[in-house]
PDB file of N, CA and C in Angstrom:
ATOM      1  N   UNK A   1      37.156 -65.137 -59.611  1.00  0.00           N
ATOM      2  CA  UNK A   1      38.488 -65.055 -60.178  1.00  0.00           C
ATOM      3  C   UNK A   1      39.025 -63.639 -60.019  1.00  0.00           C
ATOM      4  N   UNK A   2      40.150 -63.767 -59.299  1.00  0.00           N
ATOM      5  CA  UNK A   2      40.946 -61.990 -59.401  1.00  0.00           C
ATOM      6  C   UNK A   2      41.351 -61.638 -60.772  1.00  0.00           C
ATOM      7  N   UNK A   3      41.229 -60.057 -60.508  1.00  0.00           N
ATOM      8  CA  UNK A   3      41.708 -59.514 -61.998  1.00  0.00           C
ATOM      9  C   UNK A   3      43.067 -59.707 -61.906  1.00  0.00           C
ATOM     10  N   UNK A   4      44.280 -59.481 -63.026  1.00  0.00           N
ATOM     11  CA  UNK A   4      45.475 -60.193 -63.304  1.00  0.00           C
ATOM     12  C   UNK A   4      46.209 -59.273 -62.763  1.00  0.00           C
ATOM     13  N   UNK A   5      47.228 -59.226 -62.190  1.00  0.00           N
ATOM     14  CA  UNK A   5      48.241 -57.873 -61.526  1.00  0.00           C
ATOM     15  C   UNK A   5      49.245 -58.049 -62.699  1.00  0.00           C
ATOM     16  N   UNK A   6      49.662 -56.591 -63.131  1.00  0.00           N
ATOM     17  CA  UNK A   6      50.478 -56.526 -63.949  1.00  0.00           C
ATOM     18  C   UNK A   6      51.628 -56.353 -63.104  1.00  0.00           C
ATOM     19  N   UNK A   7      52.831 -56.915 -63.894  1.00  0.00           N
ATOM     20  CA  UNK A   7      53.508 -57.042 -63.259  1.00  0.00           C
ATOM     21  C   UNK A   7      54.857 -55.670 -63.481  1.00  0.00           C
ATOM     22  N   UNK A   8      55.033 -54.651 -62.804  1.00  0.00           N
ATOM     23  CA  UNK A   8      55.449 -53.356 -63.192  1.00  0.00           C
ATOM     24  C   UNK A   8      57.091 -53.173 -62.535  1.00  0.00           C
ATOM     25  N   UNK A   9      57.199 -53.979 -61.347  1.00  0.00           N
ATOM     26  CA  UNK A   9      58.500 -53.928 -60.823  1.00  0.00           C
ATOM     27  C   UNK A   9      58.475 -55.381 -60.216  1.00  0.00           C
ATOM     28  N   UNK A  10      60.248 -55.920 -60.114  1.00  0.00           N
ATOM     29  CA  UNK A  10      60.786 -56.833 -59.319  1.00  0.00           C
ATOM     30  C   UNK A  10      61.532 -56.346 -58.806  1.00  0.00           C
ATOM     31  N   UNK A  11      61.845 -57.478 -57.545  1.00  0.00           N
ATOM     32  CA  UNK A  11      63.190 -57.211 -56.576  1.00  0.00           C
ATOM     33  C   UNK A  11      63.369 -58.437 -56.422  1.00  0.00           C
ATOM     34  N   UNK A  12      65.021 -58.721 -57.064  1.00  0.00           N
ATOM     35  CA  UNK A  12      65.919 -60.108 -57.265  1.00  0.00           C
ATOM     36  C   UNK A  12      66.683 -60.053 -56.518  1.00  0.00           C
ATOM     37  N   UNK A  13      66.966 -60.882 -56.112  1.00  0.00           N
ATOM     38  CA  UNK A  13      67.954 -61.796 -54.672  1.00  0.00           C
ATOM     39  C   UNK A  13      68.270 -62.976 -54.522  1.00  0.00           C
ATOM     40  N   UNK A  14      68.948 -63.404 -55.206  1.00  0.00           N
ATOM     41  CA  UNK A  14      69.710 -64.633 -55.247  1.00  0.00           C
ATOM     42  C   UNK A  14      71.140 -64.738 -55.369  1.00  0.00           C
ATOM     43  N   UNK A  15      71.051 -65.713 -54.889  1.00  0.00           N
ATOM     44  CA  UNK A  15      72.683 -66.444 -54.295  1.00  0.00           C
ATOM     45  C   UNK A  15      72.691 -66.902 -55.625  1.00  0.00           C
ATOM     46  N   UNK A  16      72.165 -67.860 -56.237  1.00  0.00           N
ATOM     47  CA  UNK A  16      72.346 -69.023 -57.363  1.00  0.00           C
ATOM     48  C   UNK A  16      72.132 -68.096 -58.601  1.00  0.00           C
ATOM     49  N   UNK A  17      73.030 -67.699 -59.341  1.00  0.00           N
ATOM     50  CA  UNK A  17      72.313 -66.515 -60.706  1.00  0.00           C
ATOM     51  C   UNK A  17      71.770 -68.065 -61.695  1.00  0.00           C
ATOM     52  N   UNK A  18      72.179 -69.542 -61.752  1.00  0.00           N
ATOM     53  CA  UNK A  18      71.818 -70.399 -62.960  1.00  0.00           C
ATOM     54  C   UNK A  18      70.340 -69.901 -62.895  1.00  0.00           C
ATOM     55  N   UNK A  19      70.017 -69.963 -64.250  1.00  0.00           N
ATOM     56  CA  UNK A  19      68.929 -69.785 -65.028  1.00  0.00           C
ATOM     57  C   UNK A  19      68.715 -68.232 -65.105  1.00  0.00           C
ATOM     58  N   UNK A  20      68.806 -67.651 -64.128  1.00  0.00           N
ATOM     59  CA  UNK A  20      68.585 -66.135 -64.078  1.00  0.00           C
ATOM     60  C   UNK A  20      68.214 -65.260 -65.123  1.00  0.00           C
ATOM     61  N   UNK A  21      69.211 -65.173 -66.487  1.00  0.00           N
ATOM     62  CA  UNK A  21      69.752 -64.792 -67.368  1.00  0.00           C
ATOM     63  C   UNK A  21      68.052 -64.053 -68.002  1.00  0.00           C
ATOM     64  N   UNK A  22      67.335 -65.270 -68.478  1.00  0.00           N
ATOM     65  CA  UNK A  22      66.309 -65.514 -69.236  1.00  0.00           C
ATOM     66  C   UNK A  22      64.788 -64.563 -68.462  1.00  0.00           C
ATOM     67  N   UNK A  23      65.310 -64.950 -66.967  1.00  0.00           N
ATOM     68  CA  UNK A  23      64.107 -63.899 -66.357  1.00  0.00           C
ATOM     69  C   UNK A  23      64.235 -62.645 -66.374  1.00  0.00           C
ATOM     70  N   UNK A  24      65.210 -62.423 -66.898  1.00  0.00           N
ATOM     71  CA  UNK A  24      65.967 -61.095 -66.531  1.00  0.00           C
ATOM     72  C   UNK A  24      65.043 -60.482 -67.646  1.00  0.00           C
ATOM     73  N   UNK A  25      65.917 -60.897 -68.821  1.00  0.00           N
ATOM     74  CA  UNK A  25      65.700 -60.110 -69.562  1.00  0.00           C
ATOM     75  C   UNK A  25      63.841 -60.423 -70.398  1.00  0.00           C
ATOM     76  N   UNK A  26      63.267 -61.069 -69.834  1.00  0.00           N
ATOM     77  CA  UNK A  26      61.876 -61.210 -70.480  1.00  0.00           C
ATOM     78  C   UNK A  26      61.361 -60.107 -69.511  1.00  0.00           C
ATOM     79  N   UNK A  27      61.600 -59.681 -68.313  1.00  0.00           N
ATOM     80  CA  UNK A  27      61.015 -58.868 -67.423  1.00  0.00           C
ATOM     81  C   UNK A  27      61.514 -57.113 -67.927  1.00  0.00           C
ATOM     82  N   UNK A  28      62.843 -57.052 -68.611  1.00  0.00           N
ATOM     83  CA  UNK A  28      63.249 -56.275 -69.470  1.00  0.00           C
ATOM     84  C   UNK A  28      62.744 -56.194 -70.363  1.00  0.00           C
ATOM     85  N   UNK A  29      62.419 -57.052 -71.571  1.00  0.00           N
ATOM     86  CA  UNK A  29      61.506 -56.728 -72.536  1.00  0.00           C
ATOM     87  C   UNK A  29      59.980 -55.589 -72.004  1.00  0.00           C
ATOM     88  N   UNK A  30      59.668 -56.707 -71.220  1.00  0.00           N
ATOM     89  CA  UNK A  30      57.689 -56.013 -70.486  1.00  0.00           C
ATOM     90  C   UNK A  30      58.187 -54.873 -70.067  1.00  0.00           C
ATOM     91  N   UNK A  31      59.455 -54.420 -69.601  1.00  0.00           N
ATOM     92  CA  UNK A  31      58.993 -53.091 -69.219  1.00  0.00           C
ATOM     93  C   UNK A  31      58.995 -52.870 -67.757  1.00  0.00           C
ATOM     94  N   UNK A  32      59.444 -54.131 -67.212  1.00  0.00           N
ATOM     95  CA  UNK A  32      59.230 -54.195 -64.964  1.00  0.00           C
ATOM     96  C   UNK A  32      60.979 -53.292 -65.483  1.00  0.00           C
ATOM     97  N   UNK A  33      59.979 -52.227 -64.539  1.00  0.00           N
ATOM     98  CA  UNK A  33      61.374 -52.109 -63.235  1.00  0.00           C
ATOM     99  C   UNK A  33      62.236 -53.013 -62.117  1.00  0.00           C
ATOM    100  N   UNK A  34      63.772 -53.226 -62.208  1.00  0.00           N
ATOM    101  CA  UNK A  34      64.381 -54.170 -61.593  1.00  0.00           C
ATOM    102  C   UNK A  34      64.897 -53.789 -60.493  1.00  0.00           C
ATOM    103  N   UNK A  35      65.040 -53.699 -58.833  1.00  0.00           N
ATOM    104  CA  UNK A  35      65.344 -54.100 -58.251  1.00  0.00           C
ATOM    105  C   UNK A  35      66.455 -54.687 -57.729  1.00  0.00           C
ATOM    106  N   UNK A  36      67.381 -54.727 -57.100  1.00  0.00           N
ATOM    107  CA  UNK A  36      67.943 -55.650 -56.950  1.00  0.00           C
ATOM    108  C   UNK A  36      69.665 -55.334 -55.628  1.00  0.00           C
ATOM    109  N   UNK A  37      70.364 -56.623 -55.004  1.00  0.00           N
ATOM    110  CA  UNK A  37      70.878 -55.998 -54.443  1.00  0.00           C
ATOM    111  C   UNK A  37      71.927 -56.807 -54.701  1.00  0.00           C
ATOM    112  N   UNK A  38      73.010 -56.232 -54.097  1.00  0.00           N
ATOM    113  CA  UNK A  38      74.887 -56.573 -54.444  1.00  0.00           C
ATOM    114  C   UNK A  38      75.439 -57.283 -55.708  1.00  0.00           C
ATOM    115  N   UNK A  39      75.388 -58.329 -54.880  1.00  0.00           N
ATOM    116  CA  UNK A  39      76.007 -59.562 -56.399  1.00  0.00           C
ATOM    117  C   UNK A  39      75.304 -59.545 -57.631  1.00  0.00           C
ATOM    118  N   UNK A  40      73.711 -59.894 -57.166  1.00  0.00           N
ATOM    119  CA  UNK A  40      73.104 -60.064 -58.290  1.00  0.00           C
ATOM    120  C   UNK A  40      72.704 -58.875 -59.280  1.00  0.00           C
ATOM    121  N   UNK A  41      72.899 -57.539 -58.471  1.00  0.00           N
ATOM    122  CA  UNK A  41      72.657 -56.205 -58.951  1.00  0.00           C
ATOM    123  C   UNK A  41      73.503 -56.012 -60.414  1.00  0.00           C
ATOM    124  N   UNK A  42      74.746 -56.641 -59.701  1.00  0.00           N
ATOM    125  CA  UNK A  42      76.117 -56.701 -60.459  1.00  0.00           C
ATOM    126  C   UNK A  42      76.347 -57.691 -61.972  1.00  0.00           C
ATOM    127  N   UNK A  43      75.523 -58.565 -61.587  1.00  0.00           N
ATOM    128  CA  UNK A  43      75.406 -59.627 -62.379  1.00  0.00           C
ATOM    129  C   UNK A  43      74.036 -59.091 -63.966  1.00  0.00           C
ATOM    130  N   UNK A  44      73.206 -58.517 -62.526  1.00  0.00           N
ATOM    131  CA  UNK A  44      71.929 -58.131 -64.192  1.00  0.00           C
ATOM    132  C   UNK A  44      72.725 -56.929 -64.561  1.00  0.00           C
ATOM    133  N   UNK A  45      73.520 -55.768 -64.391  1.00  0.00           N
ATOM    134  CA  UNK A  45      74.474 -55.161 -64.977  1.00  0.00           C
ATOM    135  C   UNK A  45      74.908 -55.165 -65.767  1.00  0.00           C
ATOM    136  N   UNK A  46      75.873 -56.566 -65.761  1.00  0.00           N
ATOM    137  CA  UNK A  46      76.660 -57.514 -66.295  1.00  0.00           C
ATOM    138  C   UNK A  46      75.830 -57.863 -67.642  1.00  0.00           C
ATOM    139  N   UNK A  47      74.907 -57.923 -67.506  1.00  0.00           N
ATOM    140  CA  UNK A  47      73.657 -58.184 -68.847  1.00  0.00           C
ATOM    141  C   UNK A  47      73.634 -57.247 -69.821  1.00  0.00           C
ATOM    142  N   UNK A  48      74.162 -55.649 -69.204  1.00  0.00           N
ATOM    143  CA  UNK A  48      73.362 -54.681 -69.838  1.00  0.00           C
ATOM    144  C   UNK A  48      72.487 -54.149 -69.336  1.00  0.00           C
ATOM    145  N   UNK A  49      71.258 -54.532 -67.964  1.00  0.00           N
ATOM    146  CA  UNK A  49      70.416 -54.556 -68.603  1.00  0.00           C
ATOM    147  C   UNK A  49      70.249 -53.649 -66.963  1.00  0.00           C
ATOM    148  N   UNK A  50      69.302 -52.551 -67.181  1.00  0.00           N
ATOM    149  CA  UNK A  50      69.047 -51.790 -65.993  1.00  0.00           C
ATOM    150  C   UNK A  50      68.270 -51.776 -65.011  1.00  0.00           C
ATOM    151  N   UNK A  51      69.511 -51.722 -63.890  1.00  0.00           N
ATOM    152  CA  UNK A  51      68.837 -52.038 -62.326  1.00  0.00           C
ATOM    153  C   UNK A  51      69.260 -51.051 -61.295  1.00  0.00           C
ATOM    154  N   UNK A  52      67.917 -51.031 -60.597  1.00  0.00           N
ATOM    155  CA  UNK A  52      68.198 -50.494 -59.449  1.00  0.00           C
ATOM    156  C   UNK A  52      68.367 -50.861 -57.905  1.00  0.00           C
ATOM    157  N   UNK A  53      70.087 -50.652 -57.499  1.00  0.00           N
ATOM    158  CA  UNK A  53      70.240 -51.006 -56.473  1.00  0.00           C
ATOM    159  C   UNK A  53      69.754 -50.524 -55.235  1.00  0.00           C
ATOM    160  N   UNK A  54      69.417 -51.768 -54.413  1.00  0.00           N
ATOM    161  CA  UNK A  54      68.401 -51.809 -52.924  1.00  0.00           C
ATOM    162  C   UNK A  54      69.018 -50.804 -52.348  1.00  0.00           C
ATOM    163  N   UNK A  55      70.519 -50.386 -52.256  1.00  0.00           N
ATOM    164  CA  UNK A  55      71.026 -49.753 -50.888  1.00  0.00           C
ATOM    165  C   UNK A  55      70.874 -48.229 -51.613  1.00  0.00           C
ATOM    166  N   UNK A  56      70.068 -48.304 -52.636  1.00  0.00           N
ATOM    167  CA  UNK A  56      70.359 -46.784 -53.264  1.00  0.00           C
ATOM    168  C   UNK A  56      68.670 -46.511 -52.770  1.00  0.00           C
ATOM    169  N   UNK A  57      68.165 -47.213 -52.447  1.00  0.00           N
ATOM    170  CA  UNK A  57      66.251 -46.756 -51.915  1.00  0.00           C
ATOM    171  C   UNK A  57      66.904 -46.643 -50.328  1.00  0.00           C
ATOM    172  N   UNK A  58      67.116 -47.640 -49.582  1.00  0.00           N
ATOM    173  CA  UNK A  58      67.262 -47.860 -48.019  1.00  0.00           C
ATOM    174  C   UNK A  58      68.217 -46.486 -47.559  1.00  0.00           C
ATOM    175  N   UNK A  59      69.344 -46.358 -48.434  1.00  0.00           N
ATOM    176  CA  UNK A  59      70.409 -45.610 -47.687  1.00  0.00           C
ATOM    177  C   UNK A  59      71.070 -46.152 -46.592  1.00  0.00           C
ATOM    178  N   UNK A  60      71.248 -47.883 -46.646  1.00  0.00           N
ATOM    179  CA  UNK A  60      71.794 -49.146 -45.803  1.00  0.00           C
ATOM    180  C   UNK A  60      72.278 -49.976 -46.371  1.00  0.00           C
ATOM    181  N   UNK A  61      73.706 -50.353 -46.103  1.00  0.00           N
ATOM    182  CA  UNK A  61      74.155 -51.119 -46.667  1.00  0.00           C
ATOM    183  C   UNK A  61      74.346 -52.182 -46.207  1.00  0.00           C
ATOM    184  N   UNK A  62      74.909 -53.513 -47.275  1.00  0.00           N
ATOM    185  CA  UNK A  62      74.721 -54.478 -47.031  1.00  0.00           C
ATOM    186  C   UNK A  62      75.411 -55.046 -45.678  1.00  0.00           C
ATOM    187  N   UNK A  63      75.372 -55.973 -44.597  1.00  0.00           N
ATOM    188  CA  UNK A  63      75.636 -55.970 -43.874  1.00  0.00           C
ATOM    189  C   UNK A  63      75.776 -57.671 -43.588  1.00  0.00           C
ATOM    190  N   UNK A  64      76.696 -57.996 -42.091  1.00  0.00           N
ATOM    191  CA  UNK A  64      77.024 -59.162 -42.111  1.00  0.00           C
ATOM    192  C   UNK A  64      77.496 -60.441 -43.380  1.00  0.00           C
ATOM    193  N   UNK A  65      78.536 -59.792 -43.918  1.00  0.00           N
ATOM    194  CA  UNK A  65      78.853 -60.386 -45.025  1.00  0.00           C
ATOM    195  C   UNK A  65      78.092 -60.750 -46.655  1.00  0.00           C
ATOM    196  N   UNK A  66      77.043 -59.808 -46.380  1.00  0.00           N
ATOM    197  CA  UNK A  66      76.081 -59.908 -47.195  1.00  0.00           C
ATOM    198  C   UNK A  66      74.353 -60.603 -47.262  1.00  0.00           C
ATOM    199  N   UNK A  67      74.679 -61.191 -45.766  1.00  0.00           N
ATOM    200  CA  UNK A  67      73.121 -61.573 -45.636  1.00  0.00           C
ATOM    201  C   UNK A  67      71.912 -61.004 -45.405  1.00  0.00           C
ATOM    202  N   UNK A  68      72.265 -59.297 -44.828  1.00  0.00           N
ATOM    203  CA  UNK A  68      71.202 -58.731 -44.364  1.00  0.00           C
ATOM    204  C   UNK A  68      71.352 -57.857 -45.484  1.00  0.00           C
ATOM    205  N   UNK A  69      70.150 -57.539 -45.829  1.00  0.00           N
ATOM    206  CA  UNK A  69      69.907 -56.662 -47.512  1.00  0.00           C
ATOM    207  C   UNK A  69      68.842 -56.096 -47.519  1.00  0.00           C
ATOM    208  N   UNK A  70      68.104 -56.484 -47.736  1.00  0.00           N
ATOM    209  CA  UNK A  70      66.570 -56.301 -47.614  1.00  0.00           C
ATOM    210  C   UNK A  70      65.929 -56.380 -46.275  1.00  0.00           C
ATOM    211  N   UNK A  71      66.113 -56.237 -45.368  1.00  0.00           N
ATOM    212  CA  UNK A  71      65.497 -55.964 -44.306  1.00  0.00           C
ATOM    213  C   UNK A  71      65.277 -55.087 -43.612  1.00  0.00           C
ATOM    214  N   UNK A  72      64.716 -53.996 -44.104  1.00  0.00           N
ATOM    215  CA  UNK A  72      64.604 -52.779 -44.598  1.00  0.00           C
ATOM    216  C   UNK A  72      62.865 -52.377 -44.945  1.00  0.00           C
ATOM    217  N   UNK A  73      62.238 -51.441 -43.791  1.00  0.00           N
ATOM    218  CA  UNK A  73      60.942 -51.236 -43.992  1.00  0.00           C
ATOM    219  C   UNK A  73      60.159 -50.542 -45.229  1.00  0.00           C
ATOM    220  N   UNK A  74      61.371 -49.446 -45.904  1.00  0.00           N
ATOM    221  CA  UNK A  74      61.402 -49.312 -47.745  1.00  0.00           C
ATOM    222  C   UNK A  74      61.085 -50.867 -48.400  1.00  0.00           C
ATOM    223  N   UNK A  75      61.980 -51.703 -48.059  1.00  0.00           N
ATOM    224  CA  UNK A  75      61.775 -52.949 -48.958  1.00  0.00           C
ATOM    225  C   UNK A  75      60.667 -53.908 -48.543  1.00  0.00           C
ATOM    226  N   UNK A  76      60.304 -54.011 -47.262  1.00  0.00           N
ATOM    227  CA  UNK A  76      58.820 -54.790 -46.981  1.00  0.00           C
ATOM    228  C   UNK A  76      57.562 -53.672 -46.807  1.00  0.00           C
ATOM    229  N   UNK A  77      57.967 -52.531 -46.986  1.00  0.00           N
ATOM    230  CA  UNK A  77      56.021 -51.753 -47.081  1.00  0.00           C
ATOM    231  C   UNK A  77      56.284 -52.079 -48.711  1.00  0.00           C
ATOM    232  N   UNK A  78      57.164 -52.184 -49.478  1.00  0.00           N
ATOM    233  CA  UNK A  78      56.651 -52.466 -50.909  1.00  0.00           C
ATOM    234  C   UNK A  78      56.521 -53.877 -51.118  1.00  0.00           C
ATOM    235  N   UNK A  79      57.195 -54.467 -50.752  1.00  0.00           N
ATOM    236  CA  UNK A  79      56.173 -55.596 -50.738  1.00  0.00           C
ATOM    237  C   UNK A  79      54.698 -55.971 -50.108  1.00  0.00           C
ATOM    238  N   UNK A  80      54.934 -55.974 -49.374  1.00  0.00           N
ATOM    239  CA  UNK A  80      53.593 -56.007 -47.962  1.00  0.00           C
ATOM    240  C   UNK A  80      52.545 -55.351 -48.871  1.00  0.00           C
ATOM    241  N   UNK A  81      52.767 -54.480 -49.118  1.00  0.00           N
ATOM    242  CA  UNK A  81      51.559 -52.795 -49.346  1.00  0.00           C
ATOM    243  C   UNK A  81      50.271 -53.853 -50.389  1.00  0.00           C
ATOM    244  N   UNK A  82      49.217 -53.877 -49.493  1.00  0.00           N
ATOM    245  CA  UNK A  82      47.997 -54.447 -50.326  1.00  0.00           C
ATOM    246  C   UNK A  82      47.666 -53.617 -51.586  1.00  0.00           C
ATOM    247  N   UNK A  83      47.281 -54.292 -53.008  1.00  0.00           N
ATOM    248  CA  UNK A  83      47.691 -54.042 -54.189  1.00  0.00           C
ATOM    249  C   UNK A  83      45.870 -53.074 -54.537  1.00  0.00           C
ATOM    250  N   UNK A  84      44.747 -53.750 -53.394  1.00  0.00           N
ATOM    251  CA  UNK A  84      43.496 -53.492 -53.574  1.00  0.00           C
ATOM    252  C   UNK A  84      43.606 -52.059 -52.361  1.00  0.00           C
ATOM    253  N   UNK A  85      44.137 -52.037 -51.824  1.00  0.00           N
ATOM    254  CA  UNK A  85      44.331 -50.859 -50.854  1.00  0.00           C
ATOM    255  C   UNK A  85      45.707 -50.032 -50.468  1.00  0.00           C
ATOM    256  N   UNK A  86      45.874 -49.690 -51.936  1.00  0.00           N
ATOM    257  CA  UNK A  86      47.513 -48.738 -51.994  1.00  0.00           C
ATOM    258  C   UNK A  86      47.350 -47.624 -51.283  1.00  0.00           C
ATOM    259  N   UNK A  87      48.059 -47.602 -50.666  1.00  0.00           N
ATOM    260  CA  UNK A  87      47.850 -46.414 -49.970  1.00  0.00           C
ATOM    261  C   UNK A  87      49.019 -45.605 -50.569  1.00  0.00           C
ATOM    262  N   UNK A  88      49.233 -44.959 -52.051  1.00  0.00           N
ATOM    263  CA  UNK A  88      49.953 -43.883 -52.633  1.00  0.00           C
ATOM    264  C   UNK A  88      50.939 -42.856 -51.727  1.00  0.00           C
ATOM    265  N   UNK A  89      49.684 -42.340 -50.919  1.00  0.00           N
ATOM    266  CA  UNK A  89      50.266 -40.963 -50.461  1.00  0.00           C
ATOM    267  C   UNK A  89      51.435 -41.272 -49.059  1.00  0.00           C
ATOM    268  N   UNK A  90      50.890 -42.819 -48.328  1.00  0.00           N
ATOM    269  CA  UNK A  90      52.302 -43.229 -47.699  1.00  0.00           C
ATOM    270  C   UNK A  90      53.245 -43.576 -48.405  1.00  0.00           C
ATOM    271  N   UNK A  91      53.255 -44.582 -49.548  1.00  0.00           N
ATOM    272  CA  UNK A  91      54.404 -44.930 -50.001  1.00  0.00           C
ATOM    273  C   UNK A  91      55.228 -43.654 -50.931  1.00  0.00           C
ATOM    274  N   UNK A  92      54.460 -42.760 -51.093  1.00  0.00           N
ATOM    275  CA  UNK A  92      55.257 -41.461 -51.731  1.00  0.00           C
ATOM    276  C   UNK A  92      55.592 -40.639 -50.451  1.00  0.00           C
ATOM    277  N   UNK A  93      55.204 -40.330 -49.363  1.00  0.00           N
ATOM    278  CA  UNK A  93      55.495 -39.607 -48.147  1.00  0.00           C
ATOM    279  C   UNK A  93      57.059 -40.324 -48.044  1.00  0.00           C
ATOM    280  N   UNK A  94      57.125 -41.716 -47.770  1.00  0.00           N
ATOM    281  CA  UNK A  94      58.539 -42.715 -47.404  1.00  0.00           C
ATOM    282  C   UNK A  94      59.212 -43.332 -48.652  1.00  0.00           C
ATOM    283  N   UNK A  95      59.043 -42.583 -49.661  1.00  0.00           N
ATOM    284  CA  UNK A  95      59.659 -42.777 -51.224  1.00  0.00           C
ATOM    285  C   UNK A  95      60.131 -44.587 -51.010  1.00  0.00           C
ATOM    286  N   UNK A  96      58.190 -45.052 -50.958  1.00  0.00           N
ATOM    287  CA  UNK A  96      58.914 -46.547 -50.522  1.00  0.00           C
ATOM    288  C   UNK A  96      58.062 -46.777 -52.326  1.00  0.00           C
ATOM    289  N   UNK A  97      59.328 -48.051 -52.961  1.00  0.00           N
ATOM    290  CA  UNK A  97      58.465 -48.208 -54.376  1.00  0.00           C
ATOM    291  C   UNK A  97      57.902 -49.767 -54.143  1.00  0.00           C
ATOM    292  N   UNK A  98      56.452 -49.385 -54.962  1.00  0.00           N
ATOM    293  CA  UNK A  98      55.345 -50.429 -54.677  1.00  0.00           C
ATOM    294  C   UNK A  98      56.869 -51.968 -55.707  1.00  0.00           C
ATOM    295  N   UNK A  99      56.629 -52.674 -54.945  1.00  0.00           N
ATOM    296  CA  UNK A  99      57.364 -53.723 -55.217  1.00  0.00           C
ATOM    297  C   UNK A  99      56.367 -55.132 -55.558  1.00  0.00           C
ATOM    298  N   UNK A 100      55.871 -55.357 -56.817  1.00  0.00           N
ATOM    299  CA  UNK A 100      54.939 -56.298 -57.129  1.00  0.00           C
ATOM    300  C   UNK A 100      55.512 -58.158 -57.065  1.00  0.00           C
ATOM    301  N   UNK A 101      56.409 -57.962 -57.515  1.00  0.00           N
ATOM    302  CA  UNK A 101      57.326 -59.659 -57.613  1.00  0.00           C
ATOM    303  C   UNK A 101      58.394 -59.470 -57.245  1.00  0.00           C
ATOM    304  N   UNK A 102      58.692 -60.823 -56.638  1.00  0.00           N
ATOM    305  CA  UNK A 102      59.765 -60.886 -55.770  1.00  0.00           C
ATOM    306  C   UNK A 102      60.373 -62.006 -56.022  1.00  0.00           C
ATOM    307  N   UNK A 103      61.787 -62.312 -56.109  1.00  0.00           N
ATOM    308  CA  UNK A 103      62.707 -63.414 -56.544  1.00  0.00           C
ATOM    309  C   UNK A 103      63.742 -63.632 -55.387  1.00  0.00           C
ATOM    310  N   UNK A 104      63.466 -64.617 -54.761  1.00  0.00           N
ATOM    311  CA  UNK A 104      65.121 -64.695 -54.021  1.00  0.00           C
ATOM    312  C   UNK A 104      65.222 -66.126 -54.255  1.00  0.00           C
ATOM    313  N   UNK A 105      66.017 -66.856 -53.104  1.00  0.00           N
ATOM    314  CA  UNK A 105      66.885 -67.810 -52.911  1.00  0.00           C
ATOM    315  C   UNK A 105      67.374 -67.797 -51.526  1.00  0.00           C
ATOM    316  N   UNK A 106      68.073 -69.152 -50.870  1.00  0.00           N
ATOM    317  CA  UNK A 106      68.461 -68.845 -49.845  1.00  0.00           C
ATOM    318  C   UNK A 106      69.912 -68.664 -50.022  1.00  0.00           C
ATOM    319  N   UNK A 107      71.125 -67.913 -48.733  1.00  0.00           N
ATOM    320  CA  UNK A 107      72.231 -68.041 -49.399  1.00  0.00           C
ATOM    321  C   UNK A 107      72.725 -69.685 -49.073  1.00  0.00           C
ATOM    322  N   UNK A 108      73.874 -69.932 -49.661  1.00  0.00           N
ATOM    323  CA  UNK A 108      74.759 -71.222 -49.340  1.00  0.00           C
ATOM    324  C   UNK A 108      75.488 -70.850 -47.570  1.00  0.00           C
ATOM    325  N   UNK A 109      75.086 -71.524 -46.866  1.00  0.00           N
ATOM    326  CA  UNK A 109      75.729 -71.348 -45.385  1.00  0.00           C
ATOM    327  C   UNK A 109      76.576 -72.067 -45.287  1.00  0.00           C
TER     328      UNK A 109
END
């Protein structure tokens, strides 16, 4: 059995905010750092509740009407980055933040 990963940061991305509301803020209570890009950035805002926007790590903005966001090697070495083999001193060299949970959706085409 693996030991439990705490869960310290998300990055939210969704088209659909229904239900949203409730993850938001239980991940606010614990204490995760939020993540997050355009609409929905706007929306957990909208809560109160404090987030940090994607294009403020990348220094790239959103692009093609909003579909390309995260595609961005800041936003997949923190995801990607194995949790048993952090390698710290890269992700602080490329001020990339370890990104533990991840929320999206697809958009409506």
């Amino acid at each position: 059995m693996q030991d439990t990963i705490r869960v310290s940061s998300a990055l939210i991305s969704v088209f659909d905010k229904d239900g949203l509301e409730p993850i938001v803020e239980k991940l606010n209570q614990l204490g995760v750092t939020i993540y997050s890009t355009g609409g929905t950035a706007d929306y957990i805002d909208s809560l109160g509740i404090e987030v940090i926007r994607v294009e403020s790590i990348t220094d790239y903005p959103s692009i093609l009407g909003g579909r390309v966001k995260t595609l961005h090697p800041k936003v997949f070495g923190g995801i990607l980055n194995r949790r048993d083999q952090c390698k710290t001193e890269e992700l602080s060299t490329y001020d990339i933040p370890l990104l533990i949970l991840v929320i999206v959706d697809s958009i409506s085409i």
